[in-house]
N, C-alpha and C. Protein backbone atom coordinates (compact mmCIF):
# COMPACT_ATOMS: atom_id res chain seq x y z
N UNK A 1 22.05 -1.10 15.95
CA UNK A 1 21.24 -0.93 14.75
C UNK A 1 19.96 -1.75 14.88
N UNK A 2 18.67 -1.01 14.30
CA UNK A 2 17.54 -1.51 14.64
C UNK A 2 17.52 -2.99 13.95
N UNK A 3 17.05 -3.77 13.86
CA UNK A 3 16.46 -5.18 13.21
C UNK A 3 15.42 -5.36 13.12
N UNK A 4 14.22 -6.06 11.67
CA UNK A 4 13.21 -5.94 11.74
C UNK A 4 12.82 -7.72 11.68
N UNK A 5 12.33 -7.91 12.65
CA UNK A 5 12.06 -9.55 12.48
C UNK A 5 10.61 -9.81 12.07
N UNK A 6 10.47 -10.65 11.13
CA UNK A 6 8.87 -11.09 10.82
C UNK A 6 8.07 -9.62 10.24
N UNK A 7 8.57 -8.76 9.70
CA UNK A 7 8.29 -7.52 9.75
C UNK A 7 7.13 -7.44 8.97
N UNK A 8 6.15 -6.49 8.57
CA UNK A 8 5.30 -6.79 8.01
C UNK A 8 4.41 -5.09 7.40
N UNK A 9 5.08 -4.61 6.50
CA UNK A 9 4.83 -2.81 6.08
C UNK A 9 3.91 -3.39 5.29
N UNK A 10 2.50 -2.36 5.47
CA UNK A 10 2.23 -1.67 4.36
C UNK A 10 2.08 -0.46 3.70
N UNK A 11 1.80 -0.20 2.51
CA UNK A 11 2.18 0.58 1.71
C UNK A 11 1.02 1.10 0.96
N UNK A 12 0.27 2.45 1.09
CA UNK A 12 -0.60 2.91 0.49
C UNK A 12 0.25 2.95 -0.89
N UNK A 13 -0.56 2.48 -1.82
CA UNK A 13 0.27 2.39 -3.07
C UNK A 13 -1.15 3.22 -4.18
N UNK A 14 -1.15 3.95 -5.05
CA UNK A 14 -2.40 3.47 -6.25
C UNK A 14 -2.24 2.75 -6.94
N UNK A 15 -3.03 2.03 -7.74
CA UNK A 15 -4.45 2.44 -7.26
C UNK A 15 -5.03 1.86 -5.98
N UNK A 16 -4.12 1.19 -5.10
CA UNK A 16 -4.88 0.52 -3.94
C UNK A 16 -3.55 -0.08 -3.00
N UNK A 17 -4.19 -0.61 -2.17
CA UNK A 17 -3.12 -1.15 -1.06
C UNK A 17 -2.36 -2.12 -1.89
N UNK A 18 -1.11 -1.91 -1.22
CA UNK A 18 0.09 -3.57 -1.91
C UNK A 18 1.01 -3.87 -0.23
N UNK A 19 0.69 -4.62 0.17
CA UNK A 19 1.47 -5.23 1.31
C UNK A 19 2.69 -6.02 0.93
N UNK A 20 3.88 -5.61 1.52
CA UNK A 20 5.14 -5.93 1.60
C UNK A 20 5.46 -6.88 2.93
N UNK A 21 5.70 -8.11 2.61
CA UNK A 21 5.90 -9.02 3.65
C UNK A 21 6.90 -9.28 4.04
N UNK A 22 7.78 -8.79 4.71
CA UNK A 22 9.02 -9.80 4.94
C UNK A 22 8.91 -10.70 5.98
N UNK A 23 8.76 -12.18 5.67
CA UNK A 23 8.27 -13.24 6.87
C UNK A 23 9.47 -13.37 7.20
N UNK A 24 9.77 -13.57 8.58
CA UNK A 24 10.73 -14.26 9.22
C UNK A 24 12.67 -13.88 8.98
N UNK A 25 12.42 -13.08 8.36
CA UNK A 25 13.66 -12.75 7.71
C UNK A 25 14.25 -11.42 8.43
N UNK A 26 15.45 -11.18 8.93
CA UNK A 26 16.16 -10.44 9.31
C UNK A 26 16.66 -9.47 8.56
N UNK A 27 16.61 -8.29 8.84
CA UNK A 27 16.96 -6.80 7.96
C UNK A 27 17.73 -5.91 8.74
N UNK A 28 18.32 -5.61 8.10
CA UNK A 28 19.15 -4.33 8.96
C UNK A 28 19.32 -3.45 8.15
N UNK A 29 18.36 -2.50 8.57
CA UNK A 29 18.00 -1.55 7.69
C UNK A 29 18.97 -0.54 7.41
N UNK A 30 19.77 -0.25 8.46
CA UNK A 30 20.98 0.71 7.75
C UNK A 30 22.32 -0.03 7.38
N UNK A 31 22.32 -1.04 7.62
CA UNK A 31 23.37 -1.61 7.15
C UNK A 31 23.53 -2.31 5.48
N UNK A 32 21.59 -2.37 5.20
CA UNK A 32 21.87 -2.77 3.69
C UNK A 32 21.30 -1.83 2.61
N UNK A 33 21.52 -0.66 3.34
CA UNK A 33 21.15 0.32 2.40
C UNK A 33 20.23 0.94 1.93
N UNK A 34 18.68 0.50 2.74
CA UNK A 34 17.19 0.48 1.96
C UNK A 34 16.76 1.97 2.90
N UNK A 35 17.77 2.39 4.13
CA UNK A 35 17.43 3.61 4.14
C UNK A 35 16.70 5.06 3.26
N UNK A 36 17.87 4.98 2.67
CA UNK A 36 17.58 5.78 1.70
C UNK A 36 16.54 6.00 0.37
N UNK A 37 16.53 4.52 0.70
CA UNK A 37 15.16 4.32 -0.20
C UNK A 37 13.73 4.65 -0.07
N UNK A 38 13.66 3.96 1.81
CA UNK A 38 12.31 4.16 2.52
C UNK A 38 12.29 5.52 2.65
N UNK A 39 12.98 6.54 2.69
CA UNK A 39 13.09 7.53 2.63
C UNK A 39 12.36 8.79 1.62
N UNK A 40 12.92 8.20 0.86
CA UNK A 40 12.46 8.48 -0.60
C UNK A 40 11.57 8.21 -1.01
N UNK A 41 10.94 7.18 -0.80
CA UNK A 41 9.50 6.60 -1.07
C UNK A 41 8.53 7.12 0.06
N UNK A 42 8.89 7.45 0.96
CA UNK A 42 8.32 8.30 1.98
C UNK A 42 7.90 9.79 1.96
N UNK A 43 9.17 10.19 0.97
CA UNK A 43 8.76 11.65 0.65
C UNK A 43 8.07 12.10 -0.55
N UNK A 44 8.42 10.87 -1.42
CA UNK A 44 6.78 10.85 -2.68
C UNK A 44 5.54 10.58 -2.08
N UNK A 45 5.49 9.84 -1.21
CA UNK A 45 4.07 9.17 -0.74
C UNK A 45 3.17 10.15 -0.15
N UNK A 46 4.29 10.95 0.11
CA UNK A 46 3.65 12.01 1.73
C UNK A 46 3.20 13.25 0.90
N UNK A 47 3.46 13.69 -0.40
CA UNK A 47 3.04 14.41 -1.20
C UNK A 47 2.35 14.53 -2.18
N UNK A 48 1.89 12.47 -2.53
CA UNK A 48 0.74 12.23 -3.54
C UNK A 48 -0.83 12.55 -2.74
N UNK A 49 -0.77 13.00 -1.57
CA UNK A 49 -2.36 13.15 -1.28
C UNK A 49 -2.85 14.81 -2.09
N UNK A 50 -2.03 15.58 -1.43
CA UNK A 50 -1.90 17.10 -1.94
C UNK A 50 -2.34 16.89 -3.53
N UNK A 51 -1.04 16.33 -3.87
CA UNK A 51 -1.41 15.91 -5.69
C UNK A 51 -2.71 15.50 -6.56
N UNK A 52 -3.44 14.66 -5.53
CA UNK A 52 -4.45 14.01 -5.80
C UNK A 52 -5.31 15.51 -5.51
N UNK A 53 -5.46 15.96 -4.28
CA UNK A 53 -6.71 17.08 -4.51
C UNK A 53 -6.72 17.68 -5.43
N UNK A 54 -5.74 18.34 -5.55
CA UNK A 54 -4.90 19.54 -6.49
C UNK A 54 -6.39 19.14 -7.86
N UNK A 55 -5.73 17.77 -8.36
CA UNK A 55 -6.36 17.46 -9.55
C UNK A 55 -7.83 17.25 -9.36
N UNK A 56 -7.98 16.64 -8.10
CA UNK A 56 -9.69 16.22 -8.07
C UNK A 56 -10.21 17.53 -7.72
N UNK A 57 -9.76 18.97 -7.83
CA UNK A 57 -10.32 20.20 -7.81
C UNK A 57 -11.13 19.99 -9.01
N UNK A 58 -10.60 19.79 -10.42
CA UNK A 58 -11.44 20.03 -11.10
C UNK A 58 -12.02 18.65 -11.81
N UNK A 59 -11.83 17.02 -11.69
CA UNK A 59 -11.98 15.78 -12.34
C UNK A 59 -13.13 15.77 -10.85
N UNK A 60 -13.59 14.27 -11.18
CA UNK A 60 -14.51 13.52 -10.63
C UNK A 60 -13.65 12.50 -10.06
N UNK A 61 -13.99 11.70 -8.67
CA UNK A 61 -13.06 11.01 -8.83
C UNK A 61 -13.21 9.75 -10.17
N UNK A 62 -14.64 9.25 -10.14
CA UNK A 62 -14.13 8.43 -11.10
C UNK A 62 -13.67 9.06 -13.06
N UNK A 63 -13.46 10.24 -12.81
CA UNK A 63 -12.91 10.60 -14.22
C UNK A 63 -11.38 10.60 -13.82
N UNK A 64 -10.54 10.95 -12.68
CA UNK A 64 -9.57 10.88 -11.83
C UNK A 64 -9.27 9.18 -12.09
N UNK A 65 -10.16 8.67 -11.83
CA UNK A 65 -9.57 6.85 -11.38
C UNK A 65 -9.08 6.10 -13.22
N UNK A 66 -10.16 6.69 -14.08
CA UNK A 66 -9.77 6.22 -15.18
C UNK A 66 -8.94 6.66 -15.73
N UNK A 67 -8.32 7.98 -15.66
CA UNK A 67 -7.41 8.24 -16.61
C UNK A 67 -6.40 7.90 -15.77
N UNK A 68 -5.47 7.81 -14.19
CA UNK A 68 -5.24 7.46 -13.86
C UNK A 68 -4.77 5.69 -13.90
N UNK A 69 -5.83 4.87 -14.04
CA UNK A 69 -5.40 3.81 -14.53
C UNK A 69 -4.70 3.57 -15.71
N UNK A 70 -5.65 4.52 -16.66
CA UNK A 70 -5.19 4.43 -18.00
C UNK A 70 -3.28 4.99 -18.34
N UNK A 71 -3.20 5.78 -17.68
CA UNK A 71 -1.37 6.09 -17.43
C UNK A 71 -0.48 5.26 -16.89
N UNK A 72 -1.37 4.47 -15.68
CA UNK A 72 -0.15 3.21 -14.93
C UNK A 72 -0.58 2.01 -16.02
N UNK A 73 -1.42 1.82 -16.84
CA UNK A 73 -1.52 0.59 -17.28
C UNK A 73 -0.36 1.01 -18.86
N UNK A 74 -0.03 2.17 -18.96
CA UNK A 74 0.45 2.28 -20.25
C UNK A 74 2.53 2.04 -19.79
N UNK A 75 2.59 3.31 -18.49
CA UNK A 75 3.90 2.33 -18.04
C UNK A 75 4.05 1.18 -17.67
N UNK A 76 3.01 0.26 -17.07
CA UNK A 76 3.26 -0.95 -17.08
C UNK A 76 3.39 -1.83 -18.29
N UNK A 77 2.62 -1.12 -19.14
CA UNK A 77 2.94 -1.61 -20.66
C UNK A 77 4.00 -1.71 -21.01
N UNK A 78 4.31 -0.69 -21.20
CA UNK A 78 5.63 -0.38 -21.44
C UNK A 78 7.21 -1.01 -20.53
N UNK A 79 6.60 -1.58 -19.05
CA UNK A 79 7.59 -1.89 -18.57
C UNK A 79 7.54 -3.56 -19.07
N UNK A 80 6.21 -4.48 -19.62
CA UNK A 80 6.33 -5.11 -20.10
C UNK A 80 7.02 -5.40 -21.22
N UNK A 81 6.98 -4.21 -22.80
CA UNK A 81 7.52 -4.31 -23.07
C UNK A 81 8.82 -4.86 -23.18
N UNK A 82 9.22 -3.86 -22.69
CA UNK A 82 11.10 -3.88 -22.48
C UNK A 82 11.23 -4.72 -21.77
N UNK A 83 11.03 -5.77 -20.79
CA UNK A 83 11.21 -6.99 -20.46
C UNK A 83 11.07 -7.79 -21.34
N UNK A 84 9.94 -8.15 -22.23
CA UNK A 84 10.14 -8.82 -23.55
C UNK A 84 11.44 -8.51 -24.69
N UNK A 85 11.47 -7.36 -24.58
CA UNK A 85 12.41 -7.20 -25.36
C UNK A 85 13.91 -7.46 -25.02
N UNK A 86 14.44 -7.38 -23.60
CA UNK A 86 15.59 -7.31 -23.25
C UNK A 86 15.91 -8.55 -22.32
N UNK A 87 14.17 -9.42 -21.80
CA UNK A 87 14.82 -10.17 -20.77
C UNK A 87 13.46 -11.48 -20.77
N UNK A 88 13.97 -12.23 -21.58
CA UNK A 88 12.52 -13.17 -22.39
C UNK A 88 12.74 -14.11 -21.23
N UNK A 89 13.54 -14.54 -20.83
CA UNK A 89 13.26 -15.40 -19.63
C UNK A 89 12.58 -14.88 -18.55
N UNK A 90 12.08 -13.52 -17.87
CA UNK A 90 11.36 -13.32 -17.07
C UNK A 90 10.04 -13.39 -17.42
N UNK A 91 9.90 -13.28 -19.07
CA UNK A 91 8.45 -12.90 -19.30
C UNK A 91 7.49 -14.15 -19.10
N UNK A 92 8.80 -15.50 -19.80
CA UNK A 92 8.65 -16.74 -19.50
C UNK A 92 8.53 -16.88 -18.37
N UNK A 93 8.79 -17.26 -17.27
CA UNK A 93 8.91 -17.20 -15.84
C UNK A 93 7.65 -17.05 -15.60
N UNK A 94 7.13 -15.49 -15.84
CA UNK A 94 5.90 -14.81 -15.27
C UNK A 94 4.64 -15.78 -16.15
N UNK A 95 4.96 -16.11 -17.45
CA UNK A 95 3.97 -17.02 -18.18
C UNK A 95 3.90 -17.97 -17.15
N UNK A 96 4.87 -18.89 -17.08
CA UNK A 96 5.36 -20.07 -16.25
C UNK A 96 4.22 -20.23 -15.05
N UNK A 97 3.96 -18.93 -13.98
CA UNK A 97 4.30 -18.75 -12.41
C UNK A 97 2.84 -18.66 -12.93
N UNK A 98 1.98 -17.82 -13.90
CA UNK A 98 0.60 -17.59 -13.77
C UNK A 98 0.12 -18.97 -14.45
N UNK A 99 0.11 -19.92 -15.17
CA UNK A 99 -0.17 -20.90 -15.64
C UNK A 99 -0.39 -21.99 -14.43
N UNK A 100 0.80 -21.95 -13.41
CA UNK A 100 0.76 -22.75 -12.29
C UNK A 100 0.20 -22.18 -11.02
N UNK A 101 -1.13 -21.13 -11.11
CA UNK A 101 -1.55 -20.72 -10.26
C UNK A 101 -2.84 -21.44 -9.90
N UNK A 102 -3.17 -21.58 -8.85
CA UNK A 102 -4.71 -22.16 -8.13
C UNK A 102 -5.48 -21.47 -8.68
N UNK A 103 -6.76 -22.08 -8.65
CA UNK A 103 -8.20 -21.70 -8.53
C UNK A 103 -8.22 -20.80 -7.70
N UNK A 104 -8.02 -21.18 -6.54
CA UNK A 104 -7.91 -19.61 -5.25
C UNK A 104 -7.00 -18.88 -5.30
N UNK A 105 -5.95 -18.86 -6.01
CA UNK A 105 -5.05 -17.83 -6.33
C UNK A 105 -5.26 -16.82 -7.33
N UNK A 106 -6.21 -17.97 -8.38
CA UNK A 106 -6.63 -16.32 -9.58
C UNK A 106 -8.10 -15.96 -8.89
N UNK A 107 -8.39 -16.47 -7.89
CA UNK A 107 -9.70 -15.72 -6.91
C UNK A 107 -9.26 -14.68 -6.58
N UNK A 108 -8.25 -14.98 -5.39
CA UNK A 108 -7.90 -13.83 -4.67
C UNK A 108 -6.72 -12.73 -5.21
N UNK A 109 -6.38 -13.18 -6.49
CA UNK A 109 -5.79 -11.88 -7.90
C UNK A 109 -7.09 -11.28 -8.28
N UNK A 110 -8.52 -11.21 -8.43
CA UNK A 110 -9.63 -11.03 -8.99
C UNK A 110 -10.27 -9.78 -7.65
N UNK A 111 -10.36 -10.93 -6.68
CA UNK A 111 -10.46 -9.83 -5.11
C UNK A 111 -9.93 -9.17 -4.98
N UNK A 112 -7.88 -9.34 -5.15
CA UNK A 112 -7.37 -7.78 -4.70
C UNK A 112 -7.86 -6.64 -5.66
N UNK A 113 -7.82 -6.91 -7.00
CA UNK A 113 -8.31 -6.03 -8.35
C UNK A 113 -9.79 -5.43 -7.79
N UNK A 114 -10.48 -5.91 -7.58
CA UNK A 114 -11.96 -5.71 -6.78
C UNK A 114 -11.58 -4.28 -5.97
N UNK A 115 -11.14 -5.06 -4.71
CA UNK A 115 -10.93 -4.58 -3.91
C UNK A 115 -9.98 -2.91 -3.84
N UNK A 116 -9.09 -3.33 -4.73
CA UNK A 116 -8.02 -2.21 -5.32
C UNK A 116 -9.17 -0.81 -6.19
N UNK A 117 -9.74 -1.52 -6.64
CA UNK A 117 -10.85 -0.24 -7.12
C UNK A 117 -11.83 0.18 -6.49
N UNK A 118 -12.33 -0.60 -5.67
CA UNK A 118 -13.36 -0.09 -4.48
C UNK A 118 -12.60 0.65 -3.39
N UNK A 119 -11.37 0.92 -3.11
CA UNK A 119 -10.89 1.41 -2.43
C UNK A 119 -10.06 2.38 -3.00
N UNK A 120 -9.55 2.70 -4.53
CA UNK A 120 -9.56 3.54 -5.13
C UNK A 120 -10.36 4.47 -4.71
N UNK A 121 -11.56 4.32 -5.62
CA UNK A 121 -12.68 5.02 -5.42
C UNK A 121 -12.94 5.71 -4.27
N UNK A 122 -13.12 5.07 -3.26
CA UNK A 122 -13.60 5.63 -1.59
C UNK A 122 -12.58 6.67 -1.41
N UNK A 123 -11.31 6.12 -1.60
CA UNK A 123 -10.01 7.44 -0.68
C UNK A 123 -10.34 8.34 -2.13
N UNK A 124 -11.00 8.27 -3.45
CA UNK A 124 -10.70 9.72 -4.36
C UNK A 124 -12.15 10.54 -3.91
N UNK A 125 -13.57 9.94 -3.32
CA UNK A 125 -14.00 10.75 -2.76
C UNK A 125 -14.43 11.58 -1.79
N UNK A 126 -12.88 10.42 -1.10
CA UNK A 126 -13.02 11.24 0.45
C UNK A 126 -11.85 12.59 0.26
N UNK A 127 -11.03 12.61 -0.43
CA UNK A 127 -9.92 13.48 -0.99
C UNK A 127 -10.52 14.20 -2.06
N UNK A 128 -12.00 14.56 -2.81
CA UNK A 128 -12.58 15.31 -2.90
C UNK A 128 -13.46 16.10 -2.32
N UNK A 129 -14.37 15.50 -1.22
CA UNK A 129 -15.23 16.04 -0.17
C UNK A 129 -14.45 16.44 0.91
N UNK A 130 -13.18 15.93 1.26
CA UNK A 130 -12.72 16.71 2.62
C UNK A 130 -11.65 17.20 2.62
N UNK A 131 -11.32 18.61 2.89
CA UNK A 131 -10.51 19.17 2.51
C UNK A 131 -8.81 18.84 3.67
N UNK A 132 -9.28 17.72 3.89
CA UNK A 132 -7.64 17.51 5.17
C UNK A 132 -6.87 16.22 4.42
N UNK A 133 -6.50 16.46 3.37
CA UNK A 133 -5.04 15.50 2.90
C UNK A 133 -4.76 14.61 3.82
N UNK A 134 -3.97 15.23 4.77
CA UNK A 134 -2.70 14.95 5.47
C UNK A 134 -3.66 14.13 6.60
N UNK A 135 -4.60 14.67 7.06
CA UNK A 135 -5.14 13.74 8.10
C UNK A 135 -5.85 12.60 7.51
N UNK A 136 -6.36 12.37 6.27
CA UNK A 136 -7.08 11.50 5.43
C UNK A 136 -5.86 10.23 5.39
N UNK A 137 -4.80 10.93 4.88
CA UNK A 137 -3.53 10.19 4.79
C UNK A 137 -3.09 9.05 5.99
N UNK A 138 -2.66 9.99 7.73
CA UNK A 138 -2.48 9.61 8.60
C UNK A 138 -3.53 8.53 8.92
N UNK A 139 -4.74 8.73 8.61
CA UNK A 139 -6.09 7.64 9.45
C UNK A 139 -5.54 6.53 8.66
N UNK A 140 -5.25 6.81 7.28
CA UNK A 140 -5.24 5.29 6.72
C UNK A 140 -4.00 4.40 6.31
N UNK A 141 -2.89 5.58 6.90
CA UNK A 141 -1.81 4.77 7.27
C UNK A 141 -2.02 3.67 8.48
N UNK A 142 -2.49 4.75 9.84
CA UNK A 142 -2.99 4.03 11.18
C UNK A 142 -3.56 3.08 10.95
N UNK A 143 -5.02 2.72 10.17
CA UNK A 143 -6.01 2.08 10.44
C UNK A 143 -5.24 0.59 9.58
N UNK A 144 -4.42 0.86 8.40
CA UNK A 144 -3.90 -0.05 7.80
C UNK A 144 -2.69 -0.69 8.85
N UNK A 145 -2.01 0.01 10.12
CA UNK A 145 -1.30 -0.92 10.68
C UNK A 145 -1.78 -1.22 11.71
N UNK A 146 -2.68 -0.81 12.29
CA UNK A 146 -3.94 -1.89 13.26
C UNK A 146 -4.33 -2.83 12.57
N UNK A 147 -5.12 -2.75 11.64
CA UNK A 147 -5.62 -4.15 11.17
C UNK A 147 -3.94 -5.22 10.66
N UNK A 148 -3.11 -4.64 10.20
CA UNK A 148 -2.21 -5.87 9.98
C UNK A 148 -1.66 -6.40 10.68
N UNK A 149 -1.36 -5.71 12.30
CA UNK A 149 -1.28 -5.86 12.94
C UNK A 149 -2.53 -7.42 13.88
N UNK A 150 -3.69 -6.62 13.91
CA UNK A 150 -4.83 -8.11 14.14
C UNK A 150 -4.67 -9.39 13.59
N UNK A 151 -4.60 -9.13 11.61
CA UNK A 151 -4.26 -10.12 11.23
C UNK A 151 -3.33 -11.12 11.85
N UNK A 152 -1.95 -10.74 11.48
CA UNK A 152 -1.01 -11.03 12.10
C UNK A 152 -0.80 -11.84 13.29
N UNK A 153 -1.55 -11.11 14.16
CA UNK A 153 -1.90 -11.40 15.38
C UNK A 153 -2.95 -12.86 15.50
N UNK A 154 -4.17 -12.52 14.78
CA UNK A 154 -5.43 -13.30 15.10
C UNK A 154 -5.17 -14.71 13.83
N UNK A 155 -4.82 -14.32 12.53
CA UNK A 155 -4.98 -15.49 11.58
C UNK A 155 -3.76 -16.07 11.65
N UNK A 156 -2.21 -14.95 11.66
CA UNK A 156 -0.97 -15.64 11.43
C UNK A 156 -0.22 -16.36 12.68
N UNK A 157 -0.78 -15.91 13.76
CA UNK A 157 -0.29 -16.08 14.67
C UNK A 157 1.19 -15.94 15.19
N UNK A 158 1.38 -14.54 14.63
CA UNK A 158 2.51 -14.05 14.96
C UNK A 158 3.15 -13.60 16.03
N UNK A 159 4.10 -13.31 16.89
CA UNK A 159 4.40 -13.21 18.24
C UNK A 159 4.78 -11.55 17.81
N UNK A 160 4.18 -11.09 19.16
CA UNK A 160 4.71 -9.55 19.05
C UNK A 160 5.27 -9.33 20.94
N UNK A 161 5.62 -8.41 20.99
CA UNK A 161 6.32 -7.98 22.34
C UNK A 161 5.40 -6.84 22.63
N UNK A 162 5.91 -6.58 24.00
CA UNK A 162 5.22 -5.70 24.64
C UNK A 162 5.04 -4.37 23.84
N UNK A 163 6.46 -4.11 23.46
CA UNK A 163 6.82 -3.04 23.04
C UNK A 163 5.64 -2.88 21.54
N UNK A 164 5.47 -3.78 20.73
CA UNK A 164 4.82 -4.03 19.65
C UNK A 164 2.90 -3.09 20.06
N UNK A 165 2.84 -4.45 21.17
CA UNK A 165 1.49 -3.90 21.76
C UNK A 165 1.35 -2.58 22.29
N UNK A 166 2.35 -1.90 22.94
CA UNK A 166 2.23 -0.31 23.21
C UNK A 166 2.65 0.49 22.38
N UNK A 167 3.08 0.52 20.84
CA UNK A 167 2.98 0.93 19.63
C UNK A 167 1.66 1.08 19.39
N UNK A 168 0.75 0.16 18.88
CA UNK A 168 -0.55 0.03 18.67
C UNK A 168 -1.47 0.33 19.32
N UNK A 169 -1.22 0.50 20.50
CA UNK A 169 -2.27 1.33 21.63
C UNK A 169 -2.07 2.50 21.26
N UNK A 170 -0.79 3.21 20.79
CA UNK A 170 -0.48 4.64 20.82
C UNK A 170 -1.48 5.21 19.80
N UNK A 171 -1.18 4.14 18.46
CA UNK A 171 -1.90 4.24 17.28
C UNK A 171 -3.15 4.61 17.45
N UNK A 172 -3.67 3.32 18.34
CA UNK A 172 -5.54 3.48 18.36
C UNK A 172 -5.65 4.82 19.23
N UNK A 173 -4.94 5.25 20.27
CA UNK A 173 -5.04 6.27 20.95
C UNK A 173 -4.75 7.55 20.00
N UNK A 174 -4.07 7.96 19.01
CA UNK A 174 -3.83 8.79 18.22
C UNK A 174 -5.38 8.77 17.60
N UNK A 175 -5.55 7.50 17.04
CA UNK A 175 -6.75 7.50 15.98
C UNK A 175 -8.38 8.63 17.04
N UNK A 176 -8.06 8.06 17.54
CA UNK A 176 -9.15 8.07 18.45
C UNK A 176 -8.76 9.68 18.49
N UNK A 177 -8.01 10.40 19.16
CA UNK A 177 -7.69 11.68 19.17
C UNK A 177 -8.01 12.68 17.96
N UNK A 178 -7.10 12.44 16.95
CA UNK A 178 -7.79 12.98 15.51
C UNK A 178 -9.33 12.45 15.52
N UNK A 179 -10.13 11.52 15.68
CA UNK A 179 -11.47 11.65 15.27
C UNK A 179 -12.66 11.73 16.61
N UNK A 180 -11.85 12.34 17.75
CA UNK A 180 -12.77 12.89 18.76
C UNK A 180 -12.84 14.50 18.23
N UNK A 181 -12.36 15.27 17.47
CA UNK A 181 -13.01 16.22 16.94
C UNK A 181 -12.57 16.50 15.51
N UNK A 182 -13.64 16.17 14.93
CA UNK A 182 -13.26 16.26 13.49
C UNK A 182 -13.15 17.85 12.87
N UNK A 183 -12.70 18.00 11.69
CA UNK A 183 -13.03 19.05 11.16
C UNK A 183 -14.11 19.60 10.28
């Protein structure tokens, strides 16, 4: 069974990237069950690009980005809610955890938000101007595990194996393939 050590996914999420870290920690992915999950979250993910044109046929993206926000900010409302209502010690907690945050921590909460809408934006008008979903999709799965990969590599100084490094060649070699002739 595979094992994922130091593993490090990310996750095209909207409105923007959310990176899932697991540092240093050992997983066994079919043994604790998250199969079925990654799975599943794999087969929504792989069908929100389609979704997104579908709609930006007839919205803008930024008429797309606001009402859009405006729907996840109302279930998140709502998921606030019902945590207040059913589970006051987390809400406390979360009071707690943001009260005891750095100066550079509500920076770089301010940057990802930044960042999360500037990159909104870009993938809703590249998923209005170009009609390839699925390859729009693939580049920025790729390009998101090259660079975390660098990171990783260059700031965290993480150890990878051979095998790691001829993954990522394949990647840049794929990339490179899809955009030696575009459509």
């Amino acid at each position: 069974m595979p094992i994922l050590t130091s593993a490090r996914m990310a996750y095209l999420c909207e409105p923007g990237f959310v990176e899932i870290a697991v540092a240093t920690a050992k997983i066994n992915i079919h043994g604790s069950g998250m199969l079925p999950y990654l799975l599943g979250i794999t087969g929504v993910v792989s069908v929100r690009p389609y979704v997104r044109k579908h709609i930006l046929n007839t919205l803008e993206p930024q008429d797309y980005m606001f009402i859009n926000s405006l729907v996840i900010s109302v279930f998140i409302l709502g998921f606030f809610v019902y945590t207040y209502i059913f589970n006051t010690v987390a809400i406390q907690r979360t009071y707690k955890n943001c009260c005891n945050m750095t100066y550079s921590q509500m920076g770089a909460v301010i940057l990802l938000g930044l960042f999360t809408v500037i990159s909104s934006f870009v993938l809703f008008n590249i998923e209005k101007n170009f009609n390839t979903p699925a390859i729009n999709h693939v580049l920025l799965k790729a390009f998101s595990l090259v660079a975390l990969f660098a990171v990783g590599l260059f700031i965290f100084n993480e150890a990878y194996t051979v095998y790691h490094f001829l993954g990522v060649g394949v990647t840049i070699t794929g990339i490179a393939i899809l955009l030696a002739n575009p459509l």
